[in-house]
N, C-alpha and C. Protein backbone atom coordinates (compact mmCIF):
# COMPACT_ATOMS: atom_id res chain seq x y z
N UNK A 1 -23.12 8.30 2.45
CA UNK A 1 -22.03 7.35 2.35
C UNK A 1 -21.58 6.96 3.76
N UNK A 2 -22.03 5.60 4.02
CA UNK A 2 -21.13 5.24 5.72
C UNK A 2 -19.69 5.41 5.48
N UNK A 3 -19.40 5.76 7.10
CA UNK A 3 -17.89 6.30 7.02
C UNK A 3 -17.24 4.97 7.61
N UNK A 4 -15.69 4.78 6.78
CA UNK A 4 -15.19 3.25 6.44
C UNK A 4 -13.99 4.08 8.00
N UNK A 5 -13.78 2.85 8.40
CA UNK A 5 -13.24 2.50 9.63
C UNK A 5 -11.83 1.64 9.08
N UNK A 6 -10.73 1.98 10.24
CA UNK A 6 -9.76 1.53 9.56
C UNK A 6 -8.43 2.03 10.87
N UNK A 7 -7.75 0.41 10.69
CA UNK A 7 -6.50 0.93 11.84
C UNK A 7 -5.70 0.26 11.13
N UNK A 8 -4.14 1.04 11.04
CA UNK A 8 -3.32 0.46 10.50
C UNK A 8 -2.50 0.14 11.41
N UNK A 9 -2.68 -1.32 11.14
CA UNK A 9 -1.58 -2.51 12.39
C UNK A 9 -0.24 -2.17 12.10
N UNK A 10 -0.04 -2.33 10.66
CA UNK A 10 2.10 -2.21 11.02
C UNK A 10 2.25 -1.30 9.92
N UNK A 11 3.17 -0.63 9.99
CA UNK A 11 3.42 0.35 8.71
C UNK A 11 4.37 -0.54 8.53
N UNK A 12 4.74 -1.01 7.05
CA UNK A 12 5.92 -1.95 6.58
C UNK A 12 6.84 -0.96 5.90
N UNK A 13 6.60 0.03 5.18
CA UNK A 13 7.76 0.98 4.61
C UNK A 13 6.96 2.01 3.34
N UNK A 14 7.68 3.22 3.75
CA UNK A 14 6.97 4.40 2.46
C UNK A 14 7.98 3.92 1.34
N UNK A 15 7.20 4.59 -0.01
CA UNK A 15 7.48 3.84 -1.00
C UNK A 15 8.20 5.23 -2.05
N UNK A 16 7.25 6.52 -1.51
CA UNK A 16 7.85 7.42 -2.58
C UNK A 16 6.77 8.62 -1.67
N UNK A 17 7.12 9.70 -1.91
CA UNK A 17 6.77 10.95 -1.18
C UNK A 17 6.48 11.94 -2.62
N UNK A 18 5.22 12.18 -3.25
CA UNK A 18 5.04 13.09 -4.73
C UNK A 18 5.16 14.12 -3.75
N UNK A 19 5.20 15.46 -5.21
CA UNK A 19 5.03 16.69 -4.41
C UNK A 19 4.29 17.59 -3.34
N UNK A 20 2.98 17.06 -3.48
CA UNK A 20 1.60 17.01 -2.53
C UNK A 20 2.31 16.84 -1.07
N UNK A 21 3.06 16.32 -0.71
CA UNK A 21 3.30 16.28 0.79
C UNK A 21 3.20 14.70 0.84
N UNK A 22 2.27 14.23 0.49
CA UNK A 22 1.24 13.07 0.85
C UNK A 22 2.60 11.89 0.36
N UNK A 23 2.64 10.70 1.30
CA UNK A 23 3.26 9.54 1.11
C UNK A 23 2.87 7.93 0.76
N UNK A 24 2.87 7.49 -0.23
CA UNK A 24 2.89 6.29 -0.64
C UNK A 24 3.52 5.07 -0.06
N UNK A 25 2.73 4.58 0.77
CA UNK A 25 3.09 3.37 1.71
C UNK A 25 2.34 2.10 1.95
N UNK A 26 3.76 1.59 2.39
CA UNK A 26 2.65 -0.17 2.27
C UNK A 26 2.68 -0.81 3.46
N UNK A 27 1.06 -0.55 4.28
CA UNK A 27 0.59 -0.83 5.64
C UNK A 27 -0.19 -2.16 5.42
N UNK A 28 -0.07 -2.44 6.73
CA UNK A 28 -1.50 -4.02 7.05
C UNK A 28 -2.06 -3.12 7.64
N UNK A 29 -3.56 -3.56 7.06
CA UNK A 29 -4.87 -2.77 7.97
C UNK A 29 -5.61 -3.51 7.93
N UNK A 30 -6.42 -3.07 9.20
CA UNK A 30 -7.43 -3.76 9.23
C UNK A 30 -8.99 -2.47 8.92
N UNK A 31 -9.79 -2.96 7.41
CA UNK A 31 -10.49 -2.23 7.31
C UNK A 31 -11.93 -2.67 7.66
N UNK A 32 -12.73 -1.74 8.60
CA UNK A 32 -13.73 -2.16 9.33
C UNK A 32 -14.02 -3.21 9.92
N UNK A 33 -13.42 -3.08 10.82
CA UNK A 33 -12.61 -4.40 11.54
C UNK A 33 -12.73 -5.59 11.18
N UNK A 34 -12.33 -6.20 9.73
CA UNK A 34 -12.05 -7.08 9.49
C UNK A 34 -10.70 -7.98 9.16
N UNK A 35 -10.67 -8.88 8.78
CA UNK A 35 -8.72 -9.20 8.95
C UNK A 35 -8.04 -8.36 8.26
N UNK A 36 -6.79 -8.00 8.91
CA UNK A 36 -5.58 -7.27 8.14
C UNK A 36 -5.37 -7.41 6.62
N UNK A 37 -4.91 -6.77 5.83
CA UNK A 37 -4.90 -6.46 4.79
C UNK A 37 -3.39 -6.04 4.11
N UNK A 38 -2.68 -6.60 3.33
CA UNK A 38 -1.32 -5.51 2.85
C UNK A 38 -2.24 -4.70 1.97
N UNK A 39 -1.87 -3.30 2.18
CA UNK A 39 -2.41 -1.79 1.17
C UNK A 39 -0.94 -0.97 0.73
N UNK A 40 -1.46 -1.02 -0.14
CA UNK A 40 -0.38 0.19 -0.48
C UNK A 40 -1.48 1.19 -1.41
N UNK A 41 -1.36 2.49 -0.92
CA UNK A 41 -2.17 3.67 -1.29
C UNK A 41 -1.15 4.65 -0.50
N UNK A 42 -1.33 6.04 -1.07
CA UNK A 42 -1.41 7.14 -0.36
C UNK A 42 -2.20 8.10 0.57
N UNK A 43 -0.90 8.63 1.66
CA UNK A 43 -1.76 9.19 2.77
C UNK A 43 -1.14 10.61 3.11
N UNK A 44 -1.96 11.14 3.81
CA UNK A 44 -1.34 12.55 4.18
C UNK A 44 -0.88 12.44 5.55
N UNK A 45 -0.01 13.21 6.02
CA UNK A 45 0.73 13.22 7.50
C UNK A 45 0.33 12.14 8.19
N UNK A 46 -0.98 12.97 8.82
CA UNK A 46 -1.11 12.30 9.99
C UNK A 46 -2.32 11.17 9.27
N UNK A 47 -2.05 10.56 8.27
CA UNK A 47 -2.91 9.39 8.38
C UNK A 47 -4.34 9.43 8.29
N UNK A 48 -5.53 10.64 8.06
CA UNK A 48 -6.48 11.42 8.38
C UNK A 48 -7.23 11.24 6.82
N UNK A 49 -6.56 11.22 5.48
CA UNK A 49 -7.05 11.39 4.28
C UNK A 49 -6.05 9.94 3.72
N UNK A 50 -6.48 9.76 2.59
CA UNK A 50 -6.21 8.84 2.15
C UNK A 50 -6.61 8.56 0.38
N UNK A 51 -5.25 8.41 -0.74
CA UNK A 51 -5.68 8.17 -1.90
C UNK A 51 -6.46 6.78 -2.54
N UNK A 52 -6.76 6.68 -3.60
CA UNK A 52 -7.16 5.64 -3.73
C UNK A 52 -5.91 4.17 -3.60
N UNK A 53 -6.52 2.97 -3.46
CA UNK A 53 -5.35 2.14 -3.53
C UNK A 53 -5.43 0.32 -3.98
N UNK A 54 -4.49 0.06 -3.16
CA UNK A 54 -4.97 -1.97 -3.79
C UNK A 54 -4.56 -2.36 -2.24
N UNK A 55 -5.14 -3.15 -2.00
CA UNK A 55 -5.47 -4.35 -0.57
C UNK A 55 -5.58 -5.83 -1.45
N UNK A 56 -4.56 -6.60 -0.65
CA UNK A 56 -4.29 -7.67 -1.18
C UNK A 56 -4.24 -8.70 0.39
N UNK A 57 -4.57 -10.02 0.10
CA UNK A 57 -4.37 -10.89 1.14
C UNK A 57 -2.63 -11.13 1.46
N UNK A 58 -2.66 -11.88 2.53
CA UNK A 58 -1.02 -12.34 3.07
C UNK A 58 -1.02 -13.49 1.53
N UNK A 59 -1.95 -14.59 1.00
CA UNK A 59 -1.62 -15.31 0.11
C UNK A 59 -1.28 -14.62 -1.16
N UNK A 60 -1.90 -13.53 -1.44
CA UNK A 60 -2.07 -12.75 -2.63
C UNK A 60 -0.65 -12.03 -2.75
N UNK A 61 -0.09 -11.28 -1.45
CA UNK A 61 0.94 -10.86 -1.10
C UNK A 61 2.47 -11.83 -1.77
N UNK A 62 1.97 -13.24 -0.93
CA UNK A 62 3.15 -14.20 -1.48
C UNK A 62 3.42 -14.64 -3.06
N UNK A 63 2.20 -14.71 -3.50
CA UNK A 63 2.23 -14.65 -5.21
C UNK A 63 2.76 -13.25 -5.68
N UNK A 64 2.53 -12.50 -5.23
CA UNK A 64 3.02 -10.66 -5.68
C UNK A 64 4.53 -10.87 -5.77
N UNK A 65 4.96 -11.27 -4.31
CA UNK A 65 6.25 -11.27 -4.09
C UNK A 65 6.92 -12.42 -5.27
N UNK A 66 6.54 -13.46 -5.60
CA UNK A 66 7.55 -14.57 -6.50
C UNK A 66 7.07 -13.39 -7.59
N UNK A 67 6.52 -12.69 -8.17
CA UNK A 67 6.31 -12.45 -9.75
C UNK A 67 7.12 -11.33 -9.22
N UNK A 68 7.54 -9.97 -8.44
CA UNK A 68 8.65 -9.14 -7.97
C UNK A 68 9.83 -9.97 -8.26
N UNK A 69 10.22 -10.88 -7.44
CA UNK A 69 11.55 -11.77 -7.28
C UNK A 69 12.10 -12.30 -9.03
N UNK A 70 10.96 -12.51 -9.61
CA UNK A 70 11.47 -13.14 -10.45
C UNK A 70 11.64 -12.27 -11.38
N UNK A 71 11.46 -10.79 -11.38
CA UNK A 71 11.26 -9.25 -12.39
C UNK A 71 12.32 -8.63 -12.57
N UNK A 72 13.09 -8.56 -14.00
CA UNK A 72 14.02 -8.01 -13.95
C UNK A 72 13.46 -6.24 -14.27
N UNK A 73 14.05 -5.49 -12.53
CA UNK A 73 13.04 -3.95 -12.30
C UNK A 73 14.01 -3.79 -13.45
N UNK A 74 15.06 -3.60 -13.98
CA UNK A 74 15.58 -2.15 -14.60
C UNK A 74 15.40 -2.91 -16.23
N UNK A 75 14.16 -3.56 -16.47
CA UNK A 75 14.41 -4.00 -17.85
C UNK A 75 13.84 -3.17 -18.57
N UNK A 76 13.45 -2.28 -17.77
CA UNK A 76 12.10 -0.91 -18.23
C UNK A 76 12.90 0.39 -17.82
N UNK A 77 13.49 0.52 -17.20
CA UNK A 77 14.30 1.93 -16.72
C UNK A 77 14.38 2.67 -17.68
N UNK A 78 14.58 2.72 -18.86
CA UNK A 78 14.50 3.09 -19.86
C UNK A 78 13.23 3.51 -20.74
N UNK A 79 12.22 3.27 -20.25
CA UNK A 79 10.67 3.52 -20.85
C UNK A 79 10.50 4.55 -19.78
N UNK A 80 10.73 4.95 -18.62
CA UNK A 80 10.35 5.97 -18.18
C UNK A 80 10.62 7.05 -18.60
């Protein structure tokens, strides 16, 4: 398996910390040096391991964001 290459340009904000240690955050990367990416996956400390996750474009990003904006979050608070 080639080993995947990867720098994360901006950390934008952790999202939730499970018990594992490991933190859920949503970075731009650039994976094998190709254009930046928004990801949100999980990582351990120092950034070294990494869970599975979703990579989305800056356009893909802006559609994400109107279907967020327009979501009423706590219409489900209750199904958890």
């Amino acid at each position: 398996m080639a080993e995947i290459k990867y720098a994360i340009c901006k950390h934008i904000g952790s999202i939730s910390q499970p018990n594992n240690g490991w933190t859920k955050e949503l970075n731009v990367i650039s994976w094998n040096n190709r254009e930046p990416v928004y990801d949100l996956r999980t990582w351990n400390q120092d950034h070294t391991k990494m869970g599975k996750g979703v990579t989305i474009t800056a356009l893909e990003m802006a559609e994400l964001k109107k279907v967020i904006d327009a979501l009423d979050i706590f219409q489900f608070q209750n199904a958890e």
